[in-house]
Protein backbone atom coordinates (compact mmCIF):
# COMPACT_ATOMS: atom_id res chain seq x y z
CA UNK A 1 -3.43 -13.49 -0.32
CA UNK A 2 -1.02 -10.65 -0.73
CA UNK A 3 -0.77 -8.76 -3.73
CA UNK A 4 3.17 -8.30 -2.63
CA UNK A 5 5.23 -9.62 -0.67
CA UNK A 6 8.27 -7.17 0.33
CA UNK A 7 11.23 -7.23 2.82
CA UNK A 8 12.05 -4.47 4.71
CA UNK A 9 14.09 -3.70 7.53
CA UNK A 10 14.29 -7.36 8.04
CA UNK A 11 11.00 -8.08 7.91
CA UNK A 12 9.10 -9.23 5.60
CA UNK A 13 5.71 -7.19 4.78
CA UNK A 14 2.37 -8.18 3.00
CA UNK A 15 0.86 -5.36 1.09
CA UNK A 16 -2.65 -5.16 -0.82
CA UNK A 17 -4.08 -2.48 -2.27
CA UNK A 18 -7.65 -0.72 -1.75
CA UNK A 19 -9.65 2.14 -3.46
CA UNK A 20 -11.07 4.96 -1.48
CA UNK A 21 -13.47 7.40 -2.82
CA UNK A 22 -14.82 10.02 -0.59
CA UNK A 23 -17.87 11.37 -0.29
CA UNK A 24 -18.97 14.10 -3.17
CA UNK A 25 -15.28 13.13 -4.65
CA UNK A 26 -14.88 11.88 -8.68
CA UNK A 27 -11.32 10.52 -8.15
CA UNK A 28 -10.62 7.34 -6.37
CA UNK A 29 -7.76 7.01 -4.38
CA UNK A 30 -5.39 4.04 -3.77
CA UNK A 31 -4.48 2.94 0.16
CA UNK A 32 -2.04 0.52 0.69
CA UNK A 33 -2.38 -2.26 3.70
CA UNK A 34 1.18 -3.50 5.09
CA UNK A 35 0.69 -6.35 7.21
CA UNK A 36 4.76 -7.39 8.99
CA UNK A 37 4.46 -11.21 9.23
CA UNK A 38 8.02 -11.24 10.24
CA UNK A 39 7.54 -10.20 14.08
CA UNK A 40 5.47 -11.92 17.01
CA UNK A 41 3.52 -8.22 17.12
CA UNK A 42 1.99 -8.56 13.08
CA UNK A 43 2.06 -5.27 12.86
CA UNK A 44 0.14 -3.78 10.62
CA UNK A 45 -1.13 -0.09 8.84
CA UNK A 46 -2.81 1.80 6.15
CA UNK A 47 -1.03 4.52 4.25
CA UNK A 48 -2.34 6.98 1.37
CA UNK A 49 -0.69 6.63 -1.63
CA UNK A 50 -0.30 9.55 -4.04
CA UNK A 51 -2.22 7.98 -7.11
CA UNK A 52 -5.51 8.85 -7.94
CA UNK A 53 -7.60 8.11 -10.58
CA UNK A 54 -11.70 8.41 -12.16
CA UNK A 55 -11.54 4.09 -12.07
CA UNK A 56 -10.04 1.48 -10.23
CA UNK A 57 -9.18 -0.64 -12.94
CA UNK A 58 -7.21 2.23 -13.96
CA UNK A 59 -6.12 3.06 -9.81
CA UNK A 60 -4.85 -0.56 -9.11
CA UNK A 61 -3.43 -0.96 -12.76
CA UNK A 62 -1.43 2.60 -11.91
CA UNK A 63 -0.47 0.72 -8.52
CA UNK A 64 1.26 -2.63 -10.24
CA UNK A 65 3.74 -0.18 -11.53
CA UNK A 66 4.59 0.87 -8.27
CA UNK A 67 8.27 0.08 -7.56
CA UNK A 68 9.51 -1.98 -4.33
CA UNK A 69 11.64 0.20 -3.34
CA UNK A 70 8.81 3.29 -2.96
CA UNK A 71 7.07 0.72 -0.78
CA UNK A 72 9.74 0.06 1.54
CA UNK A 73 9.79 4.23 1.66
CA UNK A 74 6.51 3.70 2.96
CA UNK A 75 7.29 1.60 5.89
CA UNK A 76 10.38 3.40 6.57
CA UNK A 77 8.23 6.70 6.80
CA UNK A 78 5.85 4.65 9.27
CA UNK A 79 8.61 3.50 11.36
CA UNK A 80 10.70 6.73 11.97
């Protein structure tokens, strides 16, 4: 199930969330999956996001509050 469900570009874009924490790191990080179930491809990638936090309660509560329109900056960045 996706946490969002965006159109961009005229497709229309799954995206879930994940927390990363690397080794001998406190802070976790948030990575965003964007799967395109709009073309016969299903394209799909991982991207860093700029949020970072000591939990992920606090990581994917900071990541609800992430606007649509900074997502679709994401795919946009992917696909130039």
């Amino acid at each position: 199930m996706a946490w969002r469900t965006i159109d961009a570009a005229g497709e229309t874009w799954h995206v879930q969330p994940a927390a990363e924490r690397r080794a001998n790191a406190q802070l976790w990080q948030l990575v965003l999956s964007f799967r395109s179930q709009s073309s016969a491809e299903r394209r799909a990638f991982w991207a860093p996001y700029p949020i970072e936090s000591v939990s992920k309660t606090s990581l994917f509560y900071q990541a609800e509050r992430i606007p649509d329109d900074a997502l679709r900056e994401v795919i946009a960045q992917r696909r130039a």
